[in-house]
Protein backbone atom coordinates (compact mmCIF):
# COMPACT_ATOMS: atom_id res chain seq x y z
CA UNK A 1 61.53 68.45 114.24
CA UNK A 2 64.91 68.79 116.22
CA UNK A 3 66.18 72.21 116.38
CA UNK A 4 69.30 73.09 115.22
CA UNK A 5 71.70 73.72 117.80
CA UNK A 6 73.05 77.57 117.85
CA UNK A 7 77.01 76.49 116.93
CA UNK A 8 75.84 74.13 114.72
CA UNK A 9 78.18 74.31 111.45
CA UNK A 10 74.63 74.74 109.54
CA UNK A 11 73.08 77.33 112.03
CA UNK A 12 71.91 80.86 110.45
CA UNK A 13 73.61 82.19 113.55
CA UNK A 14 77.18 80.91 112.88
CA UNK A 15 76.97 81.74 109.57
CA UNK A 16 76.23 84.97 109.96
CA UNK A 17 79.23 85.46 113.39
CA UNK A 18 81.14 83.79 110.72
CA UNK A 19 80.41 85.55 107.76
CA UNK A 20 80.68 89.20 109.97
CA UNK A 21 84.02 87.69 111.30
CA UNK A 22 85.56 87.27 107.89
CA UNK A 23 84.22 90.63 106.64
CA UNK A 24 86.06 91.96 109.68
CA UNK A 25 89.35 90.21 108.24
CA UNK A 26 89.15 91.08 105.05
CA UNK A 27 88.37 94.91 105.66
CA UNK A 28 91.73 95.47 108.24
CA UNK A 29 93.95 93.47 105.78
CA UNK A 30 92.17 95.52 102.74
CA UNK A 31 92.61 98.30 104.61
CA UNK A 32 96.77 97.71 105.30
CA UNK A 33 96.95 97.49 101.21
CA UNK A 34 94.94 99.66 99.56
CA UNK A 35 96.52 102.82 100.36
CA UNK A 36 99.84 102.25 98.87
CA UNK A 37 98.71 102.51 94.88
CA UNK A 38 97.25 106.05 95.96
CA UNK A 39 100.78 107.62 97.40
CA UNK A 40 101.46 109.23 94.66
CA UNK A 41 98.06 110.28 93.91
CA UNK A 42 98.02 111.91 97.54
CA UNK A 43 101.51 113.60 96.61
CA UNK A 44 99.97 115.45 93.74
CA UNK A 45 96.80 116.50 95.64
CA UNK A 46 98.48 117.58 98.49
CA UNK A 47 101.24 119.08 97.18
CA UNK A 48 103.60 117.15 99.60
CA UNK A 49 107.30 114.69 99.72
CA UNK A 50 106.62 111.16 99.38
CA UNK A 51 108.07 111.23 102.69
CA UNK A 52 105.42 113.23 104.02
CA UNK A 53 102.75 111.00 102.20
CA UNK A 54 104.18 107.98 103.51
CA UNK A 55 102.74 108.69 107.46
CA UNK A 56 99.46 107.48 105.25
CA UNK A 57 100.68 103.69 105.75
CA UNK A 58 102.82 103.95 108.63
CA UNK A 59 99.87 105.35 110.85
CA UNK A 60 97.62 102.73 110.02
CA UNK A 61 100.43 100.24 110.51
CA UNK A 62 102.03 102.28 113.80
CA UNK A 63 98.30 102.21 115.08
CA UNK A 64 97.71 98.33 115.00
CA UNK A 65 101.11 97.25 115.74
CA UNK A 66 101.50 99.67 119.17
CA UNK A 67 97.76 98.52 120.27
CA UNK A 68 96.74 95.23 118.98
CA UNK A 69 97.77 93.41 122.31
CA UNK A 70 96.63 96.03 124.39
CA UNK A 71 92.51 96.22 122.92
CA UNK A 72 92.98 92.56 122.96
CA UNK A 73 93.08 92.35 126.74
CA UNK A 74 90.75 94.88 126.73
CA UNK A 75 88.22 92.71 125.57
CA UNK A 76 88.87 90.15 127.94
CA UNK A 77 88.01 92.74 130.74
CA UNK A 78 85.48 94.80 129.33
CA UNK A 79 83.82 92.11 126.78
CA UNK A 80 84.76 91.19 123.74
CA UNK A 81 81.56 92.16 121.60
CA UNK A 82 81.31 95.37 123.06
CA UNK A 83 84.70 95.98 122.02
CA UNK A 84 84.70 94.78 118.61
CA UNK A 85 81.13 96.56 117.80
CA UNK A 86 83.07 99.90 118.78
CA UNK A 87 86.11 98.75 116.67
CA UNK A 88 84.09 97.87 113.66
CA UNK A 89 82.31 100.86 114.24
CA UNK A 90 85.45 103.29 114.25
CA UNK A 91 87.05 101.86 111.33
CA UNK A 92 83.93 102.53 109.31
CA UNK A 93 84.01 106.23 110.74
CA UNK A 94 87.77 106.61 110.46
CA UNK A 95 87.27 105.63 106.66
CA UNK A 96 84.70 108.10 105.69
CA UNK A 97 87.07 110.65 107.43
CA UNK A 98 90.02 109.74 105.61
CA UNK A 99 88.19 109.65 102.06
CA UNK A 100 86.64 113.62 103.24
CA UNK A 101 90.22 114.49 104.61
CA UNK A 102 90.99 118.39 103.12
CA UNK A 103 94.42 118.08 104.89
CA UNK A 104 97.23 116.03 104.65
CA UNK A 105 97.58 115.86 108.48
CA UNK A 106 93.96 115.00 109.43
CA UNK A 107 94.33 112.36 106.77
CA UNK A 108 97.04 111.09 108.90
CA UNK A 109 95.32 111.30 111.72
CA UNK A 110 92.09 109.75 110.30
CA UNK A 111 94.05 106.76 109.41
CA UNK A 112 95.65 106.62 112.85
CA UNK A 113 92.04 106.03 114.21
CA UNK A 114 91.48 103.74 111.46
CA UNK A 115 94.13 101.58 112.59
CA UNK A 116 92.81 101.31 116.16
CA UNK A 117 89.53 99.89 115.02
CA UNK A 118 91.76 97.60 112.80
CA UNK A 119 93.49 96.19 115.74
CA UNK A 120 90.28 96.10 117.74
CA UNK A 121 88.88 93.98 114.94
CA UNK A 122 92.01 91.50 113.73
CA UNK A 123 92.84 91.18 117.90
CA UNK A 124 89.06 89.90 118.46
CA UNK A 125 88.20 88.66 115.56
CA UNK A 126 90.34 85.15 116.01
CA UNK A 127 89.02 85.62 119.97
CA UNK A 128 85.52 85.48 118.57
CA UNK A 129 86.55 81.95 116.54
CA UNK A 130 87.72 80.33 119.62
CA UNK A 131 84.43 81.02 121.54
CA UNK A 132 82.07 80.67 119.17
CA UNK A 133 82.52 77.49 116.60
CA UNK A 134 83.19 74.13 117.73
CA UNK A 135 86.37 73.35 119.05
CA UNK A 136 86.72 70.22 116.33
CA UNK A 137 85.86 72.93 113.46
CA UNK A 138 88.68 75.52 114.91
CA UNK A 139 91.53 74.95 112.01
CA UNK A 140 88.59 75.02 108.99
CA UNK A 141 87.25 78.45 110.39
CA UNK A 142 90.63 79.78 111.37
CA UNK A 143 91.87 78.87 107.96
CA UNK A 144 88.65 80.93 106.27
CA UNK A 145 90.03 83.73 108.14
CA UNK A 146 93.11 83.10 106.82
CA UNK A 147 92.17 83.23 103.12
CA UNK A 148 90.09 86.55 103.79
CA UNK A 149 93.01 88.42 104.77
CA UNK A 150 95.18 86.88 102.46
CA UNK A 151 92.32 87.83 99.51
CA UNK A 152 92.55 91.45 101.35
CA UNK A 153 95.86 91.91 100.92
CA UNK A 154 96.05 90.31 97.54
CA UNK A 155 93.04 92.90 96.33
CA UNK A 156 94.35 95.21 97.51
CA UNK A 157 96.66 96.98 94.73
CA UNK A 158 94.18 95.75 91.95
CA UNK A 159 90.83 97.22 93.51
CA UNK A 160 93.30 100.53 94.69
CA UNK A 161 94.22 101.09 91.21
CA UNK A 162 90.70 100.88 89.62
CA UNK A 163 89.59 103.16 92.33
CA UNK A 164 91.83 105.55 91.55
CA UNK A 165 91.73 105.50 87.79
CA UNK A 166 87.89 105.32 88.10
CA UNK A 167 86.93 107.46 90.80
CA UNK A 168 90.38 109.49 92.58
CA UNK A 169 92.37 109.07 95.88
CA UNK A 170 89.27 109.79 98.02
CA UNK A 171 87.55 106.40 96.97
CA UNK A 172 90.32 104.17 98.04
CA UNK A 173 88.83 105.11 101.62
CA UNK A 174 85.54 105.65 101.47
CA UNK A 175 84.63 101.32 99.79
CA UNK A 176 85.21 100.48 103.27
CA UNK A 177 82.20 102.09 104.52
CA UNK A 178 79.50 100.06 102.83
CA UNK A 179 80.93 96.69 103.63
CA UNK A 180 82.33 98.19 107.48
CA UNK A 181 78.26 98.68 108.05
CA UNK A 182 77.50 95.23 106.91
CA UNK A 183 80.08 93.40 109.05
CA UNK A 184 78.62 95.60 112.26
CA UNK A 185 75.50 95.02 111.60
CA UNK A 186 76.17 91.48 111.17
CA UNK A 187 78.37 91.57 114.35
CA UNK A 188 75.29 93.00 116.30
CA UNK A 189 72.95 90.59 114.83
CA UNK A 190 74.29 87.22 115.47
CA UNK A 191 78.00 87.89 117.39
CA UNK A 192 76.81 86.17 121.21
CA UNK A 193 77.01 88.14 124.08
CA UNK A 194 80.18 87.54 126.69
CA UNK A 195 79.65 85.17 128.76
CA UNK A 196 79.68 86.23 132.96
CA UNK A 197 82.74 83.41 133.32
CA UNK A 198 84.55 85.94 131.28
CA UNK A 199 84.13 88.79 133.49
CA UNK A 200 84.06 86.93 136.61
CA UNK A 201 87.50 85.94 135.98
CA UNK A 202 88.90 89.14 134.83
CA UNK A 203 91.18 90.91 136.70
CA UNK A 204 92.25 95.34 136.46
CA UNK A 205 93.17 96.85 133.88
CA UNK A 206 97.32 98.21 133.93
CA UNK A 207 97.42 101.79 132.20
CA UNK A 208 101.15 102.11 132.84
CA UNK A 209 102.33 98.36 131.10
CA UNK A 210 99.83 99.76 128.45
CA UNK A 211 101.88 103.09 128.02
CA UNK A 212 104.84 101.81 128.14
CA UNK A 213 104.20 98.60 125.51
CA UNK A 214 102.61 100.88 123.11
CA UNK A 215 106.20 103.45 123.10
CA UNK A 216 108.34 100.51 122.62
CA UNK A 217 106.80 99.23 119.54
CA UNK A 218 105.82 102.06 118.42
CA UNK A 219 110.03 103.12 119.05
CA UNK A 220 110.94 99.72 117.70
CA UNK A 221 108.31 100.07 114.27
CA UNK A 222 109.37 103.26 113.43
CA UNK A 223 113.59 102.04 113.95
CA UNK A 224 112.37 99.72 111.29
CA UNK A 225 110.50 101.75 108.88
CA UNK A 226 112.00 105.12 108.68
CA UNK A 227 114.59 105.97 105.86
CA UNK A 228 113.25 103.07 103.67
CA UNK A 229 116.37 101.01 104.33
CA UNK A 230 118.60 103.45 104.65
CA UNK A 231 120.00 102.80 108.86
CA UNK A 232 120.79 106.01 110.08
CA UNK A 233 121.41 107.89 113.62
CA UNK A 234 117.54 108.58 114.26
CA UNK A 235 117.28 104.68 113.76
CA UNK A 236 119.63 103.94 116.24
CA UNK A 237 118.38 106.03 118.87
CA UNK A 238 114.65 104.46 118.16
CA UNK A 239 116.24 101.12 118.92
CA UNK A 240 117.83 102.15 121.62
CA UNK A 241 114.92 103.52 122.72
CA UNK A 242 113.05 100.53 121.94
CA UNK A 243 115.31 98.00 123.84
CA UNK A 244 114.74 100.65 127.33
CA UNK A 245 111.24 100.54 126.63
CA UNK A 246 111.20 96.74 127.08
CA UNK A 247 113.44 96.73 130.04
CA UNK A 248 110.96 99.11 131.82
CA UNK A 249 107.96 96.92 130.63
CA UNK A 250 109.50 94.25 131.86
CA UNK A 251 109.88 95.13 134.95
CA UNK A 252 106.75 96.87 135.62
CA UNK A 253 104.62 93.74 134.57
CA UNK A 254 106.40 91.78 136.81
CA UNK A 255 106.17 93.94 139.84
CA UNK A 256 101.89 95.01 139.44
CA UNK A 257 98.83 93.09 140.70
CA UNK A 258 97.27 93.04 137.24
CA UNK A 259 99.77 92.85 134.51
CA UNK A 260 98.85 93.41 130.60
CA UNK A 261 100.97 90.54 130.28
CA UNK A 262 101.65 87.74 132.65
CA UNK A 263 105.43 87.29 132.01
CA UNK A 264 104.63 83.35 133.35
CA UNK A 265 102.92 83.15 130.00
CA UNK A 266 105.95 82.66 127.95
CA UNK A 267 107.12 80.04 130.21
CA UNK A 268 104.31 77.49 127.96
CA UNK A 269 106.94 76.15 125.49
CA UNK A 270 104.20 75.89 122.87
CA UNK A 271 102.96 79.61 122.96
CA UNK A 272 106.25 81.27 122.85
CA UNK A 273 107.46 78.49 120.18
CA UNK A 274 104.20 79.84 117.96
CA UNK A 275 104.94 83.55 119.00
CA UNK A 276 108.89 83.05 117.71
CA UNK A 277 107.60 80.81 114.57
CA UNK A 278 105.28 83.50 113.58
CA UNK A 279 107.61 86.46 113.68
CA UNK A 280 110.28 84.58 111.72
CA UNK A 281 107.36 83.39 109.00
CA UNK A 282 106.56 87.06 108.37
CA UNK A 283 110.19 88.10 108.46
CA UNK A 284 110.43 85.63 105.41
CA UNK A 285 106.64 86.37 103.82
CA UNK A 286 107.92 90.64 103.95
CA UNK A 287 111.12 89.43 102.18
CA UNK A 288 109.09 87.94 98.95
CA UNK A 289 107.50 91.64 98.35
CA UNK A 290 110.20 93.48 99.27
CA UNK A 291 112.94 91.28 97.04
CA UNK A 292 110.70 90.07 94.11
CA UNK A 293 109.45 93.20 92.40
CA UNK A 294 113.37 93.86 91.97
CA UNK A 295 114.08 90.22 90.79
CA UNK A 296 111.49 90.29 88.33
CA UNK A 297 111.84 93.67 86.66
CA UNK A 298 115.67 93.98 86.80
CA UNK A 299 116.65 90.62 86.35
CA UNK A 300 114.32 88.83 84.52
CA UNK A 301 113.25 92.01 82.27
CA UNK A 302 109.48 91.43 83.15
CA UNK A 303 107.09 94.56 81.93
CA UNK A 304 105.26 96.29 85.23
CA UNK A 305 102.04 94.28 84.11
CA UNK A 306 103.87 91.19 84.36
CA UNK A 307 105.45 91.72 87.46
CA UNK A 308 102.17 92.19 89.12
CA UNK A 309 100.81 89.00 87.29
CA UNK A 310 103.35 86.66 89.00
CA UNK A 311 103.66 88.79 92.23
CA UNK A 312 99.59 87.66 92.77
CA UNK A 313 100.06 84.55 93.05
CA UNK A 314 101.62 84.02 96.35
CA UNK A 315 98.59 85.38 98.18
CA UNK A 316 96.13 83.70 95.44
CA UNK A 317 97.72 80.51 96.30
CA UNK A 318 97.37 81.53 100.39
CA UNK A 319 93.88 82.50 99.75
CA UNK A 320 93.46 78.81 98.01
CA UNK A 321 95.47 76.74 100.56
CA UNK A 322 93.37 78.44 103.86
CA UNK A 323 90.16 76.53 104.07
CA UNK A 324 91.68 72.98 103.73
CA UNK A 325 94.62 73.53 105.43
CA UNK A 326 91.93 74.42 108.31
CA UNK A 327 89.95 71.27 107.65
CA UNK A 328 93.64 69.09 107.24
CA UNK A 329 93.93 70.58 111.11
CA UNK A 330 90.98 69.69 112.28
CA UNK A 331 91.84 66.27 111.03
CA UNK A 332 95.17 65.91 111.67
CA UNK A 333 96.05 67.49 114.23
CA UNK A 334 97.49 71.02 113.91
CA UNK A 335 100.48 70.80 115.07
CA UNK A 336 101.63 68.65 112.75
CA UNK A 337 100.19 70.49 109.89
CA UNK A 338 102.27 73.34 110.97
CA UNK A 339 105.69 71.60 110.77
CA UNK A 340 104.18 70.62 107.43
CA UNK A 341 104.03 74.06 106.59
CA UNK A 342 107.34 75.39 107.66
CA UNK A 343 109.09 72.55 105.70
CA UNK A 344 107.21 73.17 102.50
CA UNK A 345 108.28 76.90 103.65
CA UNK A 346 111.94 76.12 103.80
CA UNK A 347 111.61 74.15 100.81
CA UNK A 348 110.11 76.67 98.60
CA UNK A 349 112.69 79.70 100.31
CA UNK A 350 115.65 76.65 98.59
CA UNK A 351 114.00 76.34 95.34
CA UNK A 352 113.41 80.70 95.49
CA UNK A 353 117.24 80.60 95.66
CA UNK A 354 117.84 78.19 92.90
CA UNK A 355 114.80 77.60 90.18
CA UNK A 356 114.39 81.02 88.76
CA UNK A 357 118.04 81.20 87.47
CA UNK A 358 117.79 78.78 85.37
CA UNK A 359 113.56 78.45 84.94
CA UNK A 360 113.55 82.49 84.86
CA UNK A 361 109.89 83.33 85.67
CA UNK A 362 108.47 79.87 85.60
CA UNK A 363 110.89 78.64 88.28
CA UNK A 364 110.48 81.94 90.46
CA UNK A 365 106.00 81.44 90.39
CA UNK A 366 106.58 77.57 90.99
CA UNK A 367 109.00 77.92 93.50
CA UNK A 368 106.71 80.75 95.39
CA UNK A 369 103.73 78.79 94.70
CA UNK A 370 105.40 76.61 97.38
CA UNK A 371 106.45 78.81 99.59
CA UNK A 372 103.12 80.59 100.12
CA UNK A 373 101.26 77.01 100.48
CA UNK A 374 103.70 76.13 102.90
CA UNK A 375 102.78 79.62 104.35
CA UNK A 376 99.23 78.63 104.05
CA UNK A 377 99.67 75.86 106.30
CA UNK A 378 101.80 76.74 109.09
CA UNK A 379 99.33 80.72 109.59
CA UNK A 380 95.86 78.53 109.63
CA UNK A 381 97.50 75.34 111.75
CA UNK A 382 99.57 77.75 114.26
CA UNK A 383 96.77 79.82 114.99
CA UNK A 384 94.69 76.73 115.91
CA UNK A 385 97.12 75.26 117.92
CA UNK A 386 97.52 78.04 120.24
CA UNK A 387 93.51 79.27 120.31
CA UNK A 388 92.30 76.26 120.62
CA UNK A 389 94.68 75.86 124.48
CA UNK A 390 94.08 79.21 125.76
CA UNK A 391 91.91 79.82 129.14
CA UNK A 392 88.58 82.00 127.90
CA UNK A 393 89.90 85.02 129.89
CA UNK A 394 93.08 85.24 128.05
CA UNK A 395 91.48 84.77 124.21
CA UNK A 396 91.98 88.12 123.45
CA UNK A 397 95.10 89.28 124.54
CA UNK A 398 96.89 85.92 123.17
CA UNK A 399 95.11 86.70 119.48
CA UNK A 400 96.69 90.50 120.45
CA UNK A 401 100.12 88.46 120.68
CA UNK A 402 99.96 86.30 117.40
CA UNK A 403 98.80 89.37 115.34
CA UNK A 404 101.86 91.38 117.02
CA UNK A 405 104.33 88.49 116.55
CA UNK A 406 103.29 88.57 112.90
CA UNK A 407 103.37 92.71 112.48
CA UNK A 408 106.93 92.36 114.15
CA UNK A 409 108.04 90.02 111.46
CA UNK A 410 106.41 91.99 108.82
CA UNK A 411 108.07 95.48 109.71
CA UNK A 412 111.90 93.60 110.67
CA UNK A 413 111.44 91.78 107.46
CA UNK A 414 111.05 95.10 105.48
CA UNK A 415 114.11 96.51 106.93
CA UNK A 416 116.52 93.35 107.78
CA UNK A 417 115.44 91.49 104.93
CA UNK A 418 116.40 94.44 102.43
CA UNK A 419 119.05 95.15 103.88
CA UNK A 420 120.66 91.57 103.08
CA UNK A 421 119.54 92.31 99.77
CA UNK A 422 121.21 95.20 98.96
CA UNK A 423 124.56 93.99 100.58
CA UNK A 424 124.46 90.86 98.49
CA UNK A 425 123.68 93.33 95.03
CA UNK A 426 126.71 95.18 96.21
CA UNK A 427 124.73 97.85 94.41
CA UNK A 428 124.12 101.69 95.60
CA UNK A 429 120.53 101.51 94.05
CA UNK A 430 119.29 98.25 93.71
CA UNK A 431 116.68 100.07 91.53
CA UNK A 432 119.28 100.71 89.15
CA UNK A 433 121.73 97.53 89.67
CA UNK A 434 123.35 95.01 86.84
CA UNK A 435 121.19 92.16 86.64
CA UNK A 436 123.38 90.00 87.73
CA UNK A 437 123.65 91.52 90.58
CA UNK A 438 120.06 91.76 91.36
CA UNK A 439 119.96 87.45 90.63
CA UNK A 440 122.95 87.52 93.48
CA UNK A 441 121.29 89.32 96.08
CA UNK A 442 117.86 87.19 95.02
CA UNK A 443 120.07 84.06 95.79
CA UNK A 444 121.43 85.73 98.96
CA UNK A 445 118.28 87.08 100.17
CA UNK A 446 116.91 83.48 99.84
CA UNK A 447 119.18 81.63 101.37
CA UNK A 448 119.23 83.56 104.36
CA UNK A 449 115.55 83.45 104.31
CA UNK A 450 115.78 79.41 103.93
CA UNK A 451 118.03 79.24 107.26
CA UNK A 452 115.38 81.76 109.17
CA UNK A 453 112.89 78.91 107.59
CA UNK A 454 114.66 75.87 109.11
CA UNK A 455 115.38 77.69 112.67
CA UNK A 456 111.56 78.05 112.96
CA UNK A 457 110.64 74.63 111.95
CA UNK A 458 113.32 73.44 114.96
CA UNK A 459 111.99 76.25 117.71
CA UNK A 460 108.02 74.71 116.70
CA UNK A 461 109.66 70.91 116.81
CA UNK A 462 110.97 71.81 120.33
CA UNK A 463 107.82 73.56 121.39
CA UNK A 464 105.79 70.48 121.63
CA UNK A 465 109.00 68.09 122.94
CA UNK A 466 109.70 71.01 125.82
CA UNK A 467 105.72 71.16 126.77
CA UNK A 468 105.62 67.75 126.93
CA UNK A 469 108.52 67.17 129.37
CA UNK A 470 107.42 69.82 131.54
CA UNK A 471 104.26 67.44 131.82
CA UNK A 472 105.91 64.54 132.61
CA UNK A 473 107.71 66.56 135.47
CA UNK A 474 104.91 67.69 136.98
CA UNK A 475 102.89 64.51 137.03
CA UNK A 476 105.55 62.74 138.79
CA UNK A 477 105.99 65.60 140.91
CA UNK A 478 102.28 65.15 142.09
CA UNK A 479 102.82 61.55 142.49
């Protein structure tokens, strides 16, 4: 009998990297979502401001968005199992020590720690993709990663609230422990070892690039988050902050021997295209939550149970779309799948704009229906495209990039996109606005969101055109 070669699609060994890879997925996006139902839960127990409670989401999300590029190069240098075992492992330790927390603060700080094994593990976990399966099967397991998160996001809320009616605040922490052992025992078990071509081509590690990376976003995250819309002095000075942080990493990284970041990098027209795409997609995806609970409720008069009803199906319809919008990339090619994805994008942003004010809620689920397919699309097909044409050595630290480009959007989005929102309600509280003015600034909101749409779909339609001239150039140039 033949044996069964060890990246074979039917091999117990892929199934299981895969199986520990989407566990790994689901449990950093699960872990991004779950905590929000139980704010005001942890404001009773604790005695504390919802501002005080709400360091409980922005560690988690200060933690992965300050360090997911860096412990992505560190697993080029160091190796990438190694790495995520310890980041799988962390997270699993970091949520027993949130769900034991007797403070406030070291619940805080346990979900600070839990966030740096969630960056180890989304920063590696698309690394691990592109080394292990088959470069023709790329898009169909990228796009099961794809539907994990977007099932852990989606689960979130639900599985939070029967948690906490069932159980109390602590539990919302401590489910990740059971499944966190599985995926690293799974991870042990059937992950492969580095191989020496990765090591023999790394090069030193840069502390100071590190530093300074991780104060910028950490400056430019908390510009976006703090005040909950509201843009105020301490803002300002975090952007400011923020934009000296990146002149300083800019010119360190271009001045040391081993950069975090080789600033050449972004001189591949199709990487930084995918890098800009990405952060403009999320910008847009951050807009839907942030705008659509409003819409819903104030305009349309929907009851809270309802609301949540047609809020879930974006992300059900993500978490249906990722597996053969993998497969359609594989096929296809997926490039082209992801223009096909921003244009159903940009289509479904128009019909957001238009269909629910005359549909009401039937035109607002189908028009999101196609804007999260078209979302679908683009994540699974632009993660391909860029994974499957990076150099082994640089895996991790370009999965670091994607997963930043897309926290960037997500935390701009929550700010910028609100913002537009409330100017176009021409409302002091949107929570207590006219309806009419809540369907203006849905309109608004929209359209903006529709032109964000279309300059992405031209920046990843240049991408390819730009890479390929550069080609042309330097062939003749060797002639």
């Amino acid at each position: 009998m033949q044996a069964i070669p060890p990246n074979s699609p039917t091999s117990p060994a892929l199934r299981g990297a895969l199986l520990s890879l989407s566990l790994s997925m689901l449990l950093s996006s699960l872990g991004t979502s779950i905590a929000n139902v139980g704010l005001p839960a942890l404001a009773q127990a604790f005695g504390a401001s919802f501002a005080q409670v709400q360091w409980v989401v922005l560690a988690y999300l200060l933690a992965i968005t300050t360090l997911v590029v860096s412990v992505g190069r560190l697993g080029d240098l160091l190796g990438r199992k190694r790495l995520l075992l310890g980041g799988m492992a962390l997270f699993t330790l970091a949520s027993v020590a949130c769900g034991m927390a007797p403070t406030l603060g070291l619940l805080i700080a346990a979900r600070a720690a839990q966030g740096l094994g969630a960056a180890t593990m989304m920063a590696l976990t698309m690394a691990f993709v592109a080394a292990t399966v088959p470069k023709h099967q790329t898009g169909s397991a990228m796009g099961l990663l794809g539907t994990l998160s977007a099932i852990g996001t989606a689960l979130g809320p639900s599985l939070g609230g029967l948690l906490l009616a069932g159980l109390g605040w602590r539990a919302l922490f401590l489910a990740n422990a059971p499944l966190g052992l599985l995926s690293l025992w799974l991870a042990w078990r059937y992950l492969p070892a580095d191989t020496p071509a990765h090591k023999a081509t790394a090069t030193g590690f840069d502390p100071l690039g590190t530093l300074l990376l991780a104060l910028t976003l950490a400056a430019y995250a908390l510009a976006m988050t703090l005040g909950r819309g509201h843009f105020g002095t301490l803002n300002g000075v975090l952007l400011l902050a923020a934009a000296a942080g990146l002149c300083l990493f800019v010119g360190t990284e271009s001045r040391v021997a081993s950069p975090l970041i080789r600033l050449s990098m972004f001189r591949d027209p199709l990487l930084s295209a995918s890098l800009a795409a990405s952060a403009l997609v999320a910008t847009v995806m951050m807009s839907t939550l942030v705008v659509g609970p409003f819409y819903l409720a104030r305009a349309l008069g929907l009851a809270a149970p309802m609301v949540g009803l047609a809020l879930s199906v974006g992300p059900l319809v993500v978490a249906l779309t990722g597996v053969p919008a993998g497969r359609l990339a594989d096929g296809w090619g997926a490039q082209r799948v992801a223009l096909l994805g921003l244009a159903g994008m940009a289509a479904g942003a128009c019909l957001l704009a238009l269909l629910p004010m005359s549909l009401g809620v039937l035109g607002y689920v189908a028009a999101i229906a196609i804007l999260t397919a078209g979302y679908g699309l683009f994540q699974t097909a632009n993660n391909t495209a860029v994974m499957t044409g990076i150099a082994a050595g640089e895996r991790g630290l370009v999965s670091g990039l994607l997963n930043l480009a897309r926290n960037l959007g997500l935390v701009s989005g929550a700010s910028l996109m609100g913002a537009v929102f409330a100017f176009a309600s021409q409302a002091a509280d949107v929570a207590t606005a006219a309806p009419e003015a809540v369907a203006t600034g849905m309109r608004v909101s929209f359209a903006v969101a529709c032109a964000l749409l279309l300059a992405a779909l031209a920046i990843a339609y240049a991408g390819p055109l730009r890479a390929g001239r550069s080609q042309r150039r330097a062939a003749s140039a060797s002639v």
